[in-house]
C-alpha atoms as a PDB file:
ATOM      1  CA  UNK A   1      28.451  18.836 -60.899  1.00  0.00           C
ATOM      2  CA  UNK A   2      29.604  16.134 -59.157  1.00  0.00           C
ATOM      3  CA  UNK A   3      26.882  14.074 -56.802  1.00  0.00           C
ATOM      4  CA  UNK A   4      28.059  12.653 -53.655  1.00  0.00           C
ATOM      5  CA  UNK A   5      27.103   9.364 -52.756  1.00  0.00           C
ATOM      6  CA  UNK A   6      25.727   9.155 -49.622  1.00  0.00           C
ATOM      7  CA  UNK A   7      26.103   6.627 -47.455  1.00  0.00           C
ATOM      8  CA  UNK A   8      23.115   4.967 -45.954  1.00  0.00           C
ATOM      9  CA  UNK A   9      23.234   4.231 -42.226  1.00  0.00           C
ATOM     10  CA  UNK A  10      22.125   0.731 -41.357  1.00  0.00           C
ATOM     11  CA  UNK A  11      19.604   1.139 -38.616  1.00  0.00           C
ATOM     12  CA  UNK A  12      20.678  -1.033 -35.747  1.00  0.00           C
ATOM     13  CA  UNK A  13      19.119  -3.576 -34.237  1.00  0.00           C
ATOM     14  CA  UNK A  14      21.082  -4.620 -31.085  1.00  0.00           C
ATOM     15  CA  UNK A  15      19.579  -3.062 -27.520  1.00  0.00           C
ATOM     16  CA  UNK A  16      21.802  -2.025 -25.066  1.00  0.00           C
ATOM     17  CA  UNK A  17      21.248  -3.713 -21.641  1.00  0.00           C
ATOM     18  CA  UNK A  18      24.051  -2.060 -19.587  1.00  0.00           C
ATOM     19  CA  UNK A  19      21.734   0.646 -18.429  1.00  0.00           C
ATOM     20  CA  UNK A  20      19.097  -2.174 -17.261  1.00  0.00           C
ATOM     21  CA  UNK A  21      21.709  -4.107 -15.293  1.00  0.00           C
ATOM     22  CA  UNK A  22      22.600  -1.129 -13.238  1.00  0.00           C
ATOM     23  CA  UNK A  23      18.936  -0.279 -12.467  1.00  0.00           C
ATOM     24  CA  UNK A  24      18.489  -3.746 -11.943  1.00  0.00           C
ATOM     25  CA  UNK A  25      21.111  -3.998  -9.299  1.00  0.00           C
ATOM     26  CA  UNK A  26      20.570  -0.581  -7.457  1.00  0.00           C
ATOM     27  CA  UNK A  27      16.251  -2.369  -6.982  1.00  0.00           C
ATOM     28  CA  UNK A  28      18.512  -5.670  -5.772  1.00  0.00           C
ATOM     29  CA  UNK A  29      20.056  -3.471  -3.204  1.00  0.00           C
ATOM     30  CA  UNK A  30      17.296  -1.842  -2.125  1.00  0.00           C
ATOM     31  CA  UNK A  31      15.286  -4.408  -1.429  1.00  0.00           C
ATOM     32  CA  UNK A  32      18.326  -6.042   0.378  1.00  0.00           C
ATOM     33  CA  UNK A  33      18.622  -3.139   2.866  1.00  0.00           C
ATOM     34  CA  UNK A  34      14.914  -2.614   3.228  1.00  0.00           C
ATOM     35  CA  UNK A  35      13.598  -6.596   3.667  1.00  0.00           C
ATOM     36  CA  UNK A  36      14.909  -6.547   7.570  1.00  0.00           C
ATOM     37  CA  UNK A  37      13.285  -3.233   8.031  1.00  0.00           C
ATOM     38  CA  UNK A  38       9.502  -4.835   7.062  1.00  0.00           C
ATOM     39  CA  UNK A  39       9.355  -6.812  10.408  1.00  0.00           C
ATOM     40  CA  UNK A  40       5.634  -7.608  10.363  1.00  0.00           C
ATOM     41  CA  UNK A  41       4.030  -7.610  14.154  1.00  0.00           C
ATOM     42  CA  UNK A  42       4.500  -6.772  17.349  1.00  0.00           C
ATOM     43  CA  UNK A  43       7.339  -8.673  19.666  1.00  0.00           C
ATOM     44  CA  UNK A  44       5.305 -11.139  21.918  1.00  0.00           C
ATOM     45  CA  UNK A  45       5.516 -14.700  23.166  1.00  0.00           C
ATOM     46  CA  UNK A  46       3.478 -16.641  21.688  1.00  0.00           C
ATOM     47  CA  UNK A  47       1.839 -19.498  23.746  1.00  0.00           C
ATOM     48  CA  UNK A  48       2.490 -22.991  22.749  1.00  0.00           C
ATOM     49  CA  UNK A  49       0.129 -25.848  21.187  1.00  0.00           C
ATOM     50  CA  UNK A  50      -0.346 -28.501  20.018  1.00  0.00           C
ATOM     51  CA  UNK A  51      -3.501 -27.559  16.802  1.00  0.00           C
ATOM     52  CA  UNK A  52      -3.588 -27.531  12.850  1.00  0.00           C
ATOM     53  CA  UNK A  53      -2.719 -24.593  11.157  1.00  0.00           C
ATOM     54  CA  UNK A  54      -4.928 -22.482  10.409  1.00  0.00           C
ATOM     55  CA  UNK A  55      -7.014 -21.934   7.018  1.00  0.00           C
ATOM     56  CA  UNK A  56      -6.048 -18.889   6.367  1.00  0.00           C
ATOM     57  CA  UNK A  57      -7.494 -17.416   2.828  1.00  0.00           C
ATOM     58  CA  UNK A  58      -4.318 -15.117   1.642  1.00  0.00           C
ATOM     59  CA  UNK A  59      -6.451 -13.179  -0.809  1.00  0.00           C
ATOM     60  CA  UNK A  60      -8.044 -11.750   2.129  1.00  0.00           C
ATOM     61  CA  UNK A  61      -7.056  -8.912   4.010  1.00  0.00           C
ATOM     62  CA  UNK A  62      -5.993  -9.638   7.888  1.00  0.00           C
ATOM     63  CA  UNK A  63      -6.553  -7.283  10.898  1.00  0.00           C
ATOM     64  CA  UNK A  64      -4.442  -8.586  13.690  1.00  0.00           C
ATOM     65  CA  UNK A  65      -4.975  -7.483  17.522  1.00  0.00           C
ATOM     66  CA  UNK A  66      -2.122  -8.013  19.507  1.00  0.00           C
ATOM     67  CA  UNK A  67      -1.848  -7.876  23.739  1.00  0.00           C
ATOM     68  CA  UNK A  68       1.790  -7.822  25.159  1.00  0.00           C
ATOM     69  CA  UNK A  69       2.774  -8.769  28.522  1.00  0.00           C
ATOM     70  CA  UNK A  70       2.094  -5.379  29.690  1.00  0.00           C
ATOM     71  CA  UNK A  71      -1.278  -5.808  28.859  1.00  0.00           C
ATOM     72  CA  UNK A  72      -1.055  -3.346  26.073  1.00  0.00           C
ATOM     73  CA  UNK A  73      -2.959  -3.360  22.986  1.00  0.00           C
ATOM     74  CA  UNK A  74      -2.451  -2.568  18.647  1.00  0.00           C
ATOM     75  CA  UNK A  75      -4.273  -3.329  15.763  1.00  0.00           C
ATOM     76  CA  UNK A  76      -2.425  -4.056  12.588  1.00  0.00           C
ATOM     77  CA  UNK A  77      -3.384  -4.424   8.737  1.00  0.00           C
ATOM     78  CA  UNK A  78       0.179  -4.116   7.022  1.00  0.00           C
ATOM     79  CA  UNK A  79       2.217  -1.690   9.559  1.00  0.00           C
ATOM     80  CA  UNK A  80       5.454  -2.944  10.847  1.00  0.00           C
ATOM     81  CA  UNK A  81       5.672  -2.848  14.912  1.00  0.00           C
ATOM     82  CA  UNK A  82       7.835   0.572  14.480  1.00  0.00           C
ATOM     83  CA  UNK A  83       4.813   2.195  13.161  1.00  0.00           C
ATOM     84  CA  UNK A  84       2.241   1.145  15.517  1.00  0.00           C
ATOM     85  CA  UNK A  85       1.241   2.675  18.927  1.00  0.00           C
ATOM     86  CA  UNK A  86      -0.316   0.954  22.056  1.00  0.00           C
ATOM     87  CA  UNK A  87      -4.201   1.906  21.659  1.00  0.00           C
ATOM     88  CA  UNK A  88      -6.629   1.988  24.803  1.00  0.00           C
ATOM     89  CA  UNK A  89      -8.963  -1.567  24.784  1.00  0.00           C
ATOM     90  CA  UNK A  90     -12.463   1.053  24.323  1.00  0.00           C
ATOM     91  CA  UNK A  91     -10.399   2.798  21.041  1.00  0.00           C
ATOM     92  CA  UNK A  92      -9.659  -1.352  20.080  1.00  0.00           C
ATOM     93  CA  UNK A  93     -13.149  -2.158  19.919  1.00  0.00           C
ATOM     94  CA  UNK A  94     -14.567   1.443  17.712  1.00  0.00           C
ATOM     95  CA  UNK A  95     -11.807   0.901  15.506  1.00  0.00           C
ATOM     96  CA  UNK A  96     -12.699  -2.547  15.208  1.00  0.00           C
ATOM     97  CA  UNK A  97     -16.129  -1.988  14.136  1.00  0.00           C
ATOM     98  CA  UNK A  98     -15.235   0.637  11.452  1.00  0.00           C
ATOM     99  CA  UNK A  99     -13.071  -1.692   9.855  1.00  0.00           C
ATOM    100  CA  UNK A 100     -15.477  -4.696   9.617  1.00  0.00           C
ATOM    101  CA  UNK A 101     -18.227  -2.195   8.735  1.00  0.00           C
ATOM    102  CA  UNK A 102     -15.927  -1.413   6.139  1.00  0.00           C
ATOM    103  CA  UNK A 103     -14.363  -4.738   4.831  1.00  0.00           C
ATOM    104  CA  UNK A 104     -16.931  -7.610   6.429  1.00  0.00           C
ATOM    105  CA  UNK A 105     -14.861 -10.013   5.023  1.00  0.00           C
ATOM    106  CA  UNK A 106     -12.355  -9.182   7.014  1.00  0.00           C
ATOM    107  CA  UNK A 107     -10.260 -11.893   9.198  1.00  0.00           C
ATOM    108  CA  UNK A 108      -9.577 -11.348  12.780  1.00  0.00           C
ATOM    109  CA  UNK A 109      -6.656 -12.906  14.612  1.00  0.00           C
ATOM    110  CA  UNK A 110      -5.916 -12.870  18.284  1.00  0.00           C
ATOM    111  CA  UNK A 111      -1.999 -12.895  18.857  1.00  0.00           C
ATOM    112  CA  UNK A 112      -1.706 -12.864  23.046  1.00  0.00           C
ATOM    113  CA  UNK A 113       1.578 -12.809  24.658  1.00  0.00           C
ATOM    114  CA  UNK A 114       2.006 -16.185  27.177  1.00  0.00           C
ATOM    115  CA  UNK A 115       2.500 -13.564  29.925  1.00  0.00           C
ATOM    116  CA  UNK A 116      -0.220 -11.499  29.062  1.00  0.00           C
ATOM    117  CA  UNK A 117      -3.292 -11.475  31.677  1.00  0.00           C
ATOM    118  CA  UNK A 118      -5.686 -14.040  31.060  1.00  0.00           C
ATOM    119  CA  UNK A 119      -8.583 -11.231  32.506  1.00  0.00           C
ATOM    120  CA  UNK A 120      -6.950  -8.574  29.991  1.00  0.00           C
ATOM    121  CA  UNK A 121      -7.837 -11.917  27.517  1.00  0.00           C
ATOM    122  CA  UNK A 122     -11.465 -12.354  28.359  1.00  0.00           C
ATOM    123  CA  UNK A 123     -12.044  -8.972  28.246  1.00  0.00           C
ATOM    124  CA  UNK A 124     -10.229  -8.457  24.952  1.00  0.00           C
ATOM    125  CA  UNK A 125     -12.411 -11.289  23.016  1.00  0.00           C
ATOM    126  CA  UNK A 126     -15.568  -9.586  24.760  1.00  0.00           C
ATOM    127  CA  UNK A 127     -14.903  -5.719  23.333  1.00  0.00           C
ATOM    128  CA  UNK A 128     -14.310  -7.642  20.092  1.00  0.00           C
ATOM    129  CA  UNK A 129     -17.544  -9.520  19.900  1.00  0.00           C
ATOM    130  CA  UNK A 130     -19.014  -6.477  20.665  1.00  0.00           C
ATOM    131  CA  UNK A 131     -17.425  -4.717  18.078  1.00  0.00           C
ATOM    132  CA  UNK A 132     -19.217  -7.433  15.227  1.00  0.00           C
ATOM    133  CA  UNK A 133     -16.269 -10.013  15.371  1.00  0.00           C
ATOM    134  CA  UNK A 134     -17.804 -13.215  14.940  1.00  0.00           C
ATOM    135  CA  UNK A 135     -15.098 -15.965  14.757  1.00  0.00           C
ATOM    136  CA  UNK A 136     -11.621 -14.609  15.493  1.00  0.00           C
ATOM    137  CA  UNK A 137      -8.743 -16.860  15.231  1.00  0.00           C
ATOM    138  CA  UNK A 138      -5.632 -17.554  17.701  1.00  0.00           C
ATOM    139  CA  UNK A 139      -1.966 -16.864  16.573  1.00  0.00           C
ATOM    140  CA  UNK A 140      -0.263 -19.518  18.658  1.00  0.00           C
ATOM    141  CA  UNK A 141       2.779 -21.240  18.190  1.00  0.00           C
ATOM    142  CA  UNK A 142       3.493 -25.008  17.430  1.00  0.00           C
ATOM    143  CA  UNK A 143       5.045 -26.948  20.243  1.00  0.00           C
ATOM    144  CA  UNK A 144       7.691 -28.679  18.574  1.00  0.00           C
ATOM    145  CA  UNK A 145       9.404 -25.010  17.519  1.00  0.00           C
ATOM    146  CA  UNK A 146      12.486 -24.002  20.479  1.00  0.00           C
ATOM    147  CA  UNK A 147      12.630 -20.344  20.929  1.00  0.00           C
END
């Protein structure tokens, strides 16, 4: 009887990365294609002046409240202005209060177009108070940036 030798495989200890660079660059792509999509806000003209900027504490959540020139208002906590809908100023302020009854840590920023009615203003930061906002902030924009 004659025994064959058998060869032993030598287990192999190099990892292919081919496969990783192709995921790799489909993500890249993605990501390339979506980042213009994520516009954050609603379009409005910010007013000019001439303050510090803000402290803003990025480990806490934002809800922003936004009037255009038309006098029209949104709320927003991470959707982009394609998502968002104008909302009446009496659903502003009961959405308002669920969400600081729900996060009271909350932080509340004001972004007012420069046309937008200074009444439609007052008005605005007095359904807010009512709502339980205690300090909100203004989004405004320095005066040395052109537009």
């Amino acid at each position: 009887m004659e025994i064959m030798a058998r060869k032993r495989r030598k287990p192999m200890s190099e990892i292919n990365v081919v496969p990783y660079i192709d995921v790799m660059l489909v993500l890249l792509i993605v990501f390339m294609v979506t980042a213009p999509m994520l516009n954050q806000g609603i379009d409005v003209d910010l007013p000019q002046a001439n303050n510090e900027p803000l402290d803003i504490d990025e480990n806490l959540e934002s809800l922003v409240v936004s009037i255009t020139s038309n006098d029209e208002y949104y709320l927003s906590i991470g959707a982009t202005g394609e998502d968002r809908r104008p909302i009446a100023l009496n659903m502003v302020g009961d959405q308002v209060s669920r969400i600081i009854s729900a996060n009271p840590t909350i932080q509340v920023l004001i972004e007012g177009d420069s046309e937008a009615d200074w009444g439609a203003m007052i008005t605005l930061i007095t359904t807010l108070q009512q709502a339980g906002v205690t300090n909100p902030n203004f989004i405004t924009q320095p005066l040395n940036m052109v537009q």
